[in-house]
N, C-alpha and C. Protein backbone atom coordinates (compact mmCIF):
# COMPACT_ATOMS: atom_id res chain seq x y z
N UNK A 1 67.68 45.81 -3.92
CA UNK A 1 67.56 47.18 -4.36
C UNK A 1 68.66 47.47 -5.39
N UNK A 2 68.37 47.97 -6.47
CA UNK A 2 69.20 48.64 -7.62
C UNK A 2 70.30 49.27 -7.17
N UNK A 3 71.67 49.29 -7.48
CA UNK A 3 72.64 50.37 -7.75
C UNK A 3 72.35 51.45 -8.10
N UNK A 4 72.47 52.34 -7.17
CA UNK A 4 72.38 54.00 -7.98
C UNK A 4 73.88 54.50 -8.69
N UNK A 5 73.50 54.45 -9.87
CA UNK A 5 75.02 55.20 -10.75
C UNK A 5 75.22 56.73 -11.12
N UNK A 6 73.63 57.27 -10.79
CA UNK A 6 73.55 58.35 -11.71
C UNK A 6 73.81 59.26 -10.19
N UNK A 7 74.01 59.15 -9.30
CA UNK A 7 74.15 60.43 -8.11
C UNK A 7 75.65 60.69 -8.14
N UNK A 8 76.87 59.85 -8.65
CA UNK A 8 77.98 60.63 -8.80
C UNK A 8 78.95 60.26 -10.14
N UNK A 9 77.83 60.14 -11.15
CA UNK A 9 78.25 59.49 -12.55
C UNK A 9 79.19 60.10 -13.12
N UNK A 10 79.25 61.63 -12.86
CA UNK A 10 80.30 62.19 -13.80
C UNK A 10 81.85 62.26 -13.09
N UNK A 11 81.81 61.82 -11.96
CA UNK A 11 83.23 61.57 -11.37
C UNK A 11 83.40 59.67 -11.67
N UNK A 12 82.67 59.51 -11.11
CA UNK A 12 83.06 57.70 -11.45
C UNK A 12 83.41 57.39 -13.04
N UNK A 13 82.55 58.32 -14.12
CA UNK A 13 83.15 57.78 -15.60
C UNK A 13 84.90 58.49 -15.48
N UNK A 14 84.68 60.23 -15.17
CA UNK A 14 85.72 60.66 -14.84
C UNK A 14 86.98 59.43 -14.09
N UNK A 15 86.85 58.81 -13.52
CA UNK A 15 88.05 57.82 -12.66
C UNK A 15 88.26 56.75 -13.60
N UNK A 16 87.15 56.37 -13.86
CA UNK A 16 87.53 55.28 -15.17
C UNK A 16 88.21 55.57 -16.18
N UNK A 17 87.77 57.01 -16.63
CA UNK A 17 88.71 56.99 -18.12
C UNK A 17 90.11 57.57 -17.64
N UNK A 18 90.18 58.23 -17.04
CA UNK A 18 91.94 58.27 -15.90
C UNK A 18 92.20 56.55 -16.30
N UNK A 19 92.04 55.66 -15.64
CA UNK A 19 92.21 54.61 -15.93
C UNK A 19 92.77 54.20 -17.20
N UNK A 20 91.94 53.94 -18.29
CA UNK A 20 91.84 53.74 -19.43
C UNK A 20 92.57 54.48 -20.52
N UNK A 21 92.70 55.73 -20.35
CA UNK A 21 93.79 56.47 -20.99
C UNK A 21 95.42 56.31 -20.84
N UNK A 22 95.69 56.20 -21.84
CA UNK A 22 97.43 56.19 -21.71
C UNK A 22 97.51 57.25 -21.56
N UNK A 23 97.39 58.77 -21.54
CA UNK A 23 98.16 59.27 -21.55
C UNK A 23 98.05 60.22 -19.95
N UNK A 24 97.39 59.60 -18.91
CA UNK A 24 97.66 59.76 -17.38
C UNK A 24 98.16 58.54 -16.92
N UNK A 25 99.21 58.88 -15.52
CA UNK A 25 99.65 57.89 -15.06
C UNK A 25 98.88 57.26 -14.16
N UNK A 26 97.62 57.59 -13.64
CA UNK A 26 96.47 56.80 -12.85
C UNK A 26 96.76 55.35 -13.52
N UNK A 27 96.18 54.27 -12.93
CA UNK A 27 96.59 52.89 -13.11
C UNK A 27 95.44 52.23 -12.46
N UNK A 28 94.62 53.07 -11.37
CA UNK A 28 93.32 52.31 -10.94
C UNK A 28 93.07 52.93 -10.59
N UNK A 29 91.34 52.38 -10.27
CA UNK A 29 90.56 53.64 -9.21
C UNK A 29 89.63 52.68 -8.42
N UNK A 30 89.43 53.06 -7.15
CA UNK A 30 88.35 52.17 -6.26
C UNK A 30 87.12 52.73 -6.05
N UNK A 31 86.28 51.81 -6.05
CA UNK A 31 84.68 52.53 -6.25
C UNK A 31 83.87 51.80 -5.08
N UNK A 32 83.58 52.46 -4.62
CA UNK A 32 82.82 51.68 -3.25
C UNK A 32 81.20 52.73 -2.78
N UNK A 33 80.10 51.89 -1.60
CA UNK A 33 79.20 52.70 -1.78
C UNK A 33 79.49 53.92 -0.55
N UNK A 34 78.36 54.87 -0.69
CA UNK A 34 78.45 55.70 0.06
C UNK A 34 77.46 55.31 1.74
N UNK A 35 78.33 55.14 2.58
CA UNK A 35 77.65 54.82 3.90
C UNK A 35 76.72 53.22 3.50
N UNK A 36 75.62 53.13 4.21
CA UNK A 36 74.47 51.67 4.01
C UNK A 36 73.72 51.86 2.54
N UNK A 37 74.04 53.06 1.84
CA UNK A 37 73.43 53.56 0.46
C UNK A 37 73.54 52.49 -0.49
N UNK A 38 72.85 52.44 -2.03
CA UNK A 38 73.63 51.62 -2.90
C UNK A 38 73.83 52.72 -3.95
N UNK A 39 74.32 54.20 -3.31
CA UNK A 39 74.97 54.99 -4.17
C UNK A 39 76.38 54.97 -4.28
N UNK A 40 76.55 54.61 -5.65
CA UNK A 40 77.99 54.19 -5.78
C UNK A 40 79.17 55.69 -5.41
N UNK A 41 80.28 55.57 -5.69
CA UNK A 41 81.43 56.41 -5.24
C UNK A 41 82.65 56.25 -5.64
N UNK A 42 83.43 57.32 -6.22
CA UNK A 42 85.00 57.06 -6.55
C UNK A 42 85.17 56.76 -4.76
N UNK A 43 85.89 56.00 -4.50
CA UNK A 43 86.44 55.93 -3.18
C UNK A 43 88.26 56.61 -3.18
N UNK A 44 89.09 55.73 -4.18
CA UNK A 44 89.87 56.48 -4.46
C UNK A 44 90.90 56.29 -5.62
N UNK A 45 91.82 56.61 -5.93
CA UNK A 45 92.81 56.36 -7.51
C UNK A 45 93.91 56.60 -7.27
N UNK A 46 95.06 56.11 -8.05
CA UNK A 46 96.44 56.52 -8.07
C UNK A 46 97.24 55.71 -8.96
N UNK A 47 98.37 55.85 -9.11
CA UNK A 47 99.44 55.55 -10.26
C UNK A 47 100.45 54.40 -9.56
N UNK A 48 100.15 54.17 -8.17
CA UNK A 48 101.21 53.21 -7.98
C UNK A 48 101.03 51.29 -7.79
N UNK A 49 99.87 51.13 -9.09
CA UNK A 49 99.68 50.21 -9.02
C UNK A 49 99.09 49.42 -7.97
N UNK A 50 98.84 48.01 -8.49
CA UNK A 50 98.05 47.20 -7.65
C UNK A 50 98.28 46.98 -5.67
N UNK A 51 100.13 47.47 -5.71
CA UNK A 51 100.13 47.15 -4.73
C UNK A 51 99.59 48.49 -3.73
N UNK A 52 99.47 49.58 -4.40
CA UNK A 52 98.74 51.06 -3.94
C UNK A 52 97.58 50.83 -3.55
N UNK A 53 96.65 50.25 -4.43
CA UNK A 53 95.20 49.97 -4.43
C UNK A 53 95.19 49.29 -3.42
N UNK A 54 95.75 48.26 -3.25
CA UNK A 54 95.12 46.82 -2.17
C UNK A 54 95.27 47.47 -0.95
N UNK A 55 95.80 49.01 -0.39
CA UNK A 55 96.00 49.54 0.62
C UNK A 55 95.16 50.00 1.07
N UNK A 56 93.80 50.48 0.15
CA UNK A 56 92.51 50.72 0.23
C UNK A 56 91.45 50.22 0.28
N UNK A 57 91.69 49.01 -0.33
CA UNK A 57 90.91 47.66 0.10
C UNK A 57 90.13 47.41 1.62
N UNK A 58 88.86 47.39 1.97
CA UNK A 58 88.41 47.80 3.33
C UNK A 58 87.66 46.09 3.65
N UNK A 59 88.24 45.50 4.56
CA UNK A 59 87.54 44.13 4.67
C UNK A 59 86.31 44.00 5.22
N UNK A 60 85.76 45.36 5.76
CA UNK A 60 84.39 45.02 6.05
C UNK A 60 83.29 45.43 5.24
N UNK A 61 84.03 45.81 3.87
CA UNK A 61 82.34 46.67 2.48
C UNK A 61 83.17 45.42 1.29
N UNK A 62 82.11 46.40 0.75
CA UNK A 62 81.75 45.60 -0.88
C UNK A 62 82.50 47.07 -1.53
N UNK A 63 83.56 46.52 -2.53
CA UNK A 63 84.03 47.63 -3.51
C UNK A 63 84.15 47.04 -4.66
N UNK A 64 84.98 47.72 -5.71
CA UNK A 64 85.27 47.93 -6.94
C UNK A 64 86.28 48.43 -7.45
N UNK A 65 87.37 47.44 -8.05
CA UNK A 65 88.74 47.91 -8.19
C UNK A 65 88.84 47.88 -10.11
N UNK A 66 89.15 49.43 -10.45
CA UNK A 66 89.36 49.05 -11.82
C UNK A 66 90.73 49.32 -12.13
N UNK A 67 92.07 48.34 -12.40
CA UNK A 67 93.03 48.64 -12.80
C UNK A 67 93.49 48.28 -13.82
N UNK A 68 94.62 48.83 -14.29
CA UNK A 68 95.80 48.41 -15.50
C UNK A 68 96.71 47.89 -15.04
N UNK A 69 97.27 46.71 -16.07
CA UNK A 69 98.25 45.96 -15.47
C UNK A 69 98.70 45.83 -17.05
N UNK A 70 100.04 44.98 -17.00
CA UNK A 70 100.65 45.07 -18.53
C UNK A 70 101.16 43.43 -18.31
N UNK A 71 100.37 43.12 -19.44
CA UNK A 71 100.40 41.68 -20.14
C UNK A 71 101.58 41.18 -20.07
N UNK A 72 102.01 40.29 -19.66
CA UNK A 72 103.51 39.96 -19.83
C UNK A 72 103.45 38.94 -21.25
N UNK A 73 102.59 38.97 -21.77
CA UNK A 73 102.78 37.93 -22.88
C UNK A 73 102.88 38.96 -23.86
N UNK A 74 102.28 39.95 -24.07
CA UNK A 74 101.60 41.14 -25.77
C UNK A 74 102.54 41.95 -24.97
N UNK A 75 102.87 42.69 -23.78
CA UNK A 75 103.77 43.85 -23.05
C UNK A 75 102.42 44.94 -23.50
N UNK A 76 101.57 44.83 -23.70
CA UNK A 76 100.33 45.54 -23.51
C UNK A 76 99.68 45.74 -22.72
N UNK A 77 98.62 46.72 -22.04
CA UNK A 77 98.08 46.84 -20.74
C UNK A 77 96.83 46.34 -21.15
N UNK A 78 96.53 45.83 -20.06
CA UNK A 78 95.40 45.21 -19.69
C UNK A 78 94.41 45.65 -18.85
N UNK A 79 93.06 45.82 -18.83
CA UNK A 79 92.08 46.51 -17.37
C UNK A 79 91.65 45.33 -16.75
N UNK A 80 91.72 45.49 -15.48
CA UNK A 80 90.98 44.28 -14.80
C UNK A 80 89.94 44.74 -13.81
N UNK A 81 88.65 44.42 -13.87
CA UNK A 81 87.92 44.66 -12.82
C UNK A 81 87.76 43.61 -11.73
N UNK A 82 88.04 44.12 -10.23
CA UNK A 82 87.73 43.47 -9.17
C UNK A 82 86.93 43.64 -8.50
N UNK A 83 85.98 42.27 -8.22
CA UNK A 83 84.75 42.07 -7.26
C UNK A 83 85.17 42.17 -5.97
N UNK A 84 85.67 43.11 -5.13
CA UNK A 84 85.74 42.90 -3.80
C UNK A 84 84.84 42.84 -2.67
N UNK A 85 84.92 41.37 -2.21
CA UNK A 85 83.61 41.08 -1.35
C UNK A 85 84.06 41.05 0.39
N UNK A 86 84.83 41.69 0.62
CA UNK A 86 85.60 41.79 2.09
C UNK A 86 84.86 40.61 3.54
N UNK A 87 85.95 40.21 3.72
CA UNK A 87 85.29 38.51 4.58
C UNK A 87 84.64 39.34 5.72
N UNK A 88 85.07 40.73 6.20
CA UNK A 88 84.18 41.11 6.91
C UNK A 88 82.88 42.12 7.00
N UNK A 89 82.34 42.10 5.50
CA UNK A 89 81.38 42.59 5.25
C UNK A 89 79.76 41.96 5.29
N UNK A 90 78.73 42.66 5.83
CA UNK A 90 77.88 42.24 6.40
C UNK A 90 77.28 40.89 5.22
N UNK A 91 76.57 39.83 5.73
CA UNK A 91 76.15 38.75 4.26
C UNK A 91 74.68 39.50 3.86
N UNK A 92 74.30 39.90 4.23
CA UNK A 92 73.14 40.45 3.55
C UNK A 92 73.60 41.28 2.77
N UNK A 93 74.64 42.63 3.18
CA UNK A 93 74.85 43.73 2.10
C UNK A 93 76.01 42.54 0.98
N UNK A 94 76.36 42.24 1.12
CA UNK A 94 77.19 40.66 -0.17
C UNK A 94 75.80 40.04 -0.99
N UNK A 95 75.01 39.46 -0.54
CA UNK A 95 73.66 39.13 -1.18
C UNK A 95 73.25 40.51 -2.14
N UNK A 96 72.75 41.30 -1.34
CA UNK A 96 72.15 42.61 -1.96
C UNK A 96 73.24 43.09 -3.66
N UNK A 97 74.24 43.11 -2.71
CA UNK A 97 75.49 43.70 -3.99
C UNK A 97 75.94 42.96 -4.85
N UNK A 98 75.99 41.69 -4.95
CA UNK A 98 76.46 40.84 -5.75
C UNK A 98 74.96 40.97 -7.16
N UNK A 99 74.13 41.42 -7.25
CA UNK A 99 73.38 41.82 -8.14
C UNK A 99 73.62 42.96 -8.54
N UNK A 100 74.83 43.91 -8.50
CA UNK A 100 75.30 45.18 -8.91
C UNK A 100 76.18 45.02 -9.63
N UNK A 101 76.79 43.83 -9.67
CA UNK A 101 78.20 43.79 -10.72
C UNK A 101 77.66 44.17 -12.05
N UNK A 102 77.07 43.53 -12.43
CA UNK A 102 76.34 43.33 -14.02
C UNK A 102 76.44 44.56 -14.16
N UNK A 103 75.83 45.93 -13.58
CA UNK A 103 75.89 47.26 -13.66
C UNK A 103 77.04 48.09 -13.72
N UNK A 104 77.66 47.06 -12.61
CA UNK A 104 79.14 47.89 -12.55
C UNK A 104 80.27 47.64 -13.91
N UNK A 105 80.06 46.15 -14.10
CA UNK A 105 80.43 45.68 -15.81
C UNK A 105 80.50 46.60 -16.65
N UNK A 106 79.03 47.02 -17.09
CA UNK A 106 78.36 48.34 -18.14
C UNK A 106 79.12 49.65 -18.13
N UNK A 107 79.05 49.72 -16.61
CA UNK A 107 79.83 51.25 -16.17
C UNK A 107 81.56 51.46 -16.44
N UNK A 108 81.98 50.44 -16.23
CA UNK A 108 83.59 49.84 -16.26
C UNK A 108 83.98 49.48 -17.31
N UNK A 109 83.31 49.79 -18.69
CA UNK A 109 83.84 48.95 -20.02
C UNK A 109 85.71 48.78 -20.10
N UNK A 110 85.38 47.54 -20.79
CA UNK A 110 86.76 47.19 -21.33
C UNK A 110 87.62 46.46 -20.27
N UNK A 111 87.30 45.85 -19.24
CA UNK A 111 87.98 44.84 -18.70
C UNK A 111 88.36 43.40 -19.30
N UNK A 112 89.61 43.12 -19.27
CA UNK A 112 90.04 42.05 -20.02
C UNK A 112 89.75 40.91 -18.98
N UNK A 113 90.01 41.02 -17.51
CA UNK A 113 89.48 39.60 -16.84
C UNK A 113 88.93 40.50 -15.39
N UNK A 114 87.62 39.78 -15.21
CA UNK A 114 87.13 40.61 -14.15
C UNK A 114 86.76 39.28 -13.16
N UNK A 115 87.49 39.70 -11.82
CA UNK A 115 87.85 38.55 -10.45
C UNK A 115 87.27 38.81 -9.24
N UNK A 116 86.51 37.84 -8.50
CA UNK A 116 86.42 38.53 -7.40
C UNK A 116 87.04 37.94 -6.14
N UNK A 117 87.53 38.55 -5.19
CA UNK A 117 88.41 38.66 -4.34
C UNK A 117 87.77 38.79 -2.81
N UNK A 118 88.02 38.21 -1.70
CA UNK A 118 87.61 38.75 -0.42
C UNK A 118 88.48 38.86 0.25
N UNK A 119 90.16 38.55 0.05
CA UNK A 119 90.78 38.85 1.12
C UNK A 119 92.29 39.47 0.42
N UNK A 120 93.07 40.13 1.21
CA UNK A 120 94.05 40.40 0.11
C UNK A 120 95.19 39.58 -0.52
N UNK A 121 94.98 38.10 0.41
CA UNK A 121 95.81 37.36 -0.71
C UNK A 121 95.29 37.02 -2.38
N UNK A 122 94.07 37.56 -2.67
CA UNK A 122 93.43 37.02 -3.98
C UNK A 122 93.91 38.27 -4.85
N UNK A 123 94.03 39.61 -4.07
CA UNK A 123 94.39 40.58 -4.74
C UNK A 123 96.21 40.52 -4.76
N UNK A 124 96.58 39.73 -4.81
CA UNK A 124 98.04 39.24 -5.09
C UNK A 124 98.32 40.10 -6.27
N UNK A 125 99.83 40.85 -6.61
CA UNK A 125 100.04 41.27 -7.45
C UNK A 125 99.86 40.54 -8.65
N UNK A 126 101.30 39.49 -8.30
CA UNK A 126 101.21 38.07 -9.28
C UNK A 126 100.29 37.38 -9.97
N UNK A 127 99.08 37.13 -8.81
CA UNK A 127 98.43 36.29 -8.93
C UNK A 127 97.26 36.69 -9.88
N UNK A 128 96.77 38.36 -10.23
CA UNK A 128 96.58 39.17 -11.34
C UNK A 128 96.80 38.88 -12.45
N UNK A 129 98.31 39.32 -12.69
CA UNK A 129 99.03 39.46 -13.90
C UNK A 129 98.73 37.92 -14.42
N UNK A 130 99.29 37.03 -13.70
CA UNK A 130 99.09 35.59 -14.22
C UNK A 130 97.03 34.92 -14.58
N UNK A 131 96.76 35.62 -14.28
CA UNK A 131 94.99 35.49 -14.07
C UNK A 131 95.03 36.58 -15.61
N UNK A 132 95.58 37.74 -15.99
CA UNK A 132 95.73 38.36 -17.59
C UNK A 132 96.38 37.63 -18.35
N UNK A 133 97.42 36.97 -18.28
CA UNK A 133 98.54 36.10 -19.34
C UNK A 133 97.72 34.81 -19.71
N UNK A 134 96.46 34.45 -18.55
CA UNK A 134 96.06 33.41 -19.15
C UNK A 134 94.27 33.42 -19.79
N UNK A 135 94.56 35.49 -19.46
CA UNK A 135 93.13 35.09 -20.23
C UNK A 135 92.97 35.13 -21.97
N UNK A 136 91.65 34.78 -22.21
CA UNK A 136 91.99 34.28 -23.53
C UNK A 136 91.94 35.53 -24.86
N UNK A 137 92.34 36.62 -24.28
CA UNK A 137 92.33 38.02 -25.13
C UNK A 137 94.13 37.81 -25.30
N UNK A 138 94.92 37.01 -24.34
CA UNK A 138 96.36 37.29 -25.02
C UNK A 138 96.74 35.78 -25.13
N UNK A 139 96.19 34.47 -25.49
CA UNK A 139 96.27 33.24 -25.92
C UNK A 139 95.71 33.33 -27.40
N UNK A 140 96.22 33.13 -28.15
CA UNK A 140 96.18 32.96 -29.50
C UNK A 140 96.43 31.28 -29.95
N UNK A 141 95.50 30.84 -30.83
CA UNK A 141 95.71 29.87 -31.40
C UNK A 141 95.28 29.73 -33.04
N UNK A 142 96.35 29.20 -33.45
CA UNK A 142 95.78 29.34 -34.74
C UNK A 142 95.70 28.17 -35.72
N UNK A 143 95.16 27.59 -36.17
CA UNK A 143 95.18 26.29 -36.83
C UNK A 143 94.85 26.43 -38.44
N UNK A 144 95.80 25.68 -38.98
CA UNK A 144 95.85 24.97 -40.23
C UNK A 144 94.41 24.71 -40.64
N UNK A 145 93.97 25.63 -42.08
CA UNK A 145 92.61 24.89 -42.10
C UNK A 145 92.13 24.42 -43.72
N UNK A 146 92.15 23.37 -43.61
CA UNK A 146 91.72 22.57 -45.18
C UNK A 146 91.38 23.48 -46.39
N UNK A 147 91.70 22.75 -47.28
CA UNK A 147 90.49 23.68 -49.05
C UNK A 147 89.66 23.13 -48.47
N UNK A 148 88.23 24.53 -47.83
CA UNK A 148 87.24 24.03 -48.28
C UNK A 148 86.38 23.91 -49.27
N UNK A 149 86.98 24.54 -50.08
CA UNK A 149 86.29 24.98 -51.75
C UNK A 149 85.72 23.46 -52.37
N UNK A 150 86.88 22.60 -51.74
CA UNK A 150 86.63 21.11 -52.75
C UNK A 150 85.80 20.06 -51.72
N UNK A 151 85.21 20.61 -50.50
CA UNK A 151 84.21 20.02 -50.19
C UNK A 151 82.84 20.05 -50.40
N UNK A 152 82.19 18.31 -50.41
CA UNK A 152 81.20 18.65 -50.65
C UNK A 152 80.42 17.89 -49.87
N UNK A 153 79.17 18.32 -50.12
CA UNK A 153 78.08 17.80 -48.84
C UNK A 153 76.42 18.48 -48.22
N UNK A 154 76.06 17.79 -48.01
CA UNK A 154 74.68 18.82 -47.42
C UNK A 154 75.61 19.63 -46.31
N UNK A 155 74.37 20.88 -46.21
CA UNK A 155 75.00 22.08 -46.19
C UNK A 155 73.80 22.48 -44.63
C-alpha cells in the first residue's frame, strides 16, 4: 500500500524546511507513521542534534530522520536522511515500508547521504559525520587533462 503524504503535508514540508534553513536552529526532524496507517507524521524536531534525535528513535516502527550535520572536510552543513528500520518492528510493516523511501526521498529533498539504520549503534554520532566526509559531494578530485584540440581520430 502507498504512503499517504498529502494528510499532513503542510507540517511535514513545514519540519523539513526548519531543517534546511540556516536561519532556525532546528537541526532535524523525525517523521514516522500515524498508528498501523501509512499516513505519514512530523513525529518530532529540535536543535540539539543527532544525539537529541536518536532519543526518539522507537525500536519497534519504521521512521524517518532528516538532519544537519557539518562536514568536517568543506565546515559546511550537510542533510542526511535516515532509513530507520527498528529491530523491533513488525517484518511485514519493514516489507510494506521499505517501498516508501523513494517517496520519502522526493518529500526530503537535498540529502547529501541517505542511511539506513535499525539499531542505535548505526545512528552513531561519528559514525554519520564520517559516512558525510566520505560522501562524494565533499571528495573532490581533479585531474590533469591533455590538449585535446591536437587529437585526432574517429569520433
Amino acid at each position: 500500500m502507498a504512503i499517504n503524504l498529502t494528510k499532513y503535508k503542510e507540517s511535514l514540508q513545514a519540519a523539513w524546511k526548519e531543517v534546511v534553513d540556516d536561519k532556525t536552529t532546528t537541526n532535524w526532524a523525525l517523521f514516522g507513521y500515524e498508528g498501523q496507517s501509512n499516513d505519514l507524521k512530523v513525529v518530532s524536531k529540535g536543535a540539539g542534534g543527532i544525539e537529541e534525535m536518536t532519543e526518539d528513535l522507537n525500536s519497534g516502527k519504521i521512521m524517518y530522520a532528516f538532519c544537519k550535520v557539518m562536514d568536517p572536510k568543506t565546515s559546511l552543513p550537510k542533510c542526511v536522511l535516515i532509513n530507520w528500520q527498528g529491530e523491533g518492528a513488525p517484518l511485514v510493516r519493514k516489507g510494506t515500508c521499505a517501498n516508501h523511501l523513494r517517496d520519502v526521498v522526493n518529500l526530503l529533498k537535498g540529502a547529501h547521504v541517505t542511511m539506513n539504520a535499525r539499531n542505535e549503534e548505526e545512528v552513531d554520532p561519528q559514525l554519520i559525520i564520517d559516512k558525510v566526509a566520505k560522501s562524494t559531494g565533499s571528495a573532490y578530485s581533479f585531474k590533469e587533462r591533455g590538449d585535446q584540440a591536437n587529437e585526432t581520430g574517429p569520433v
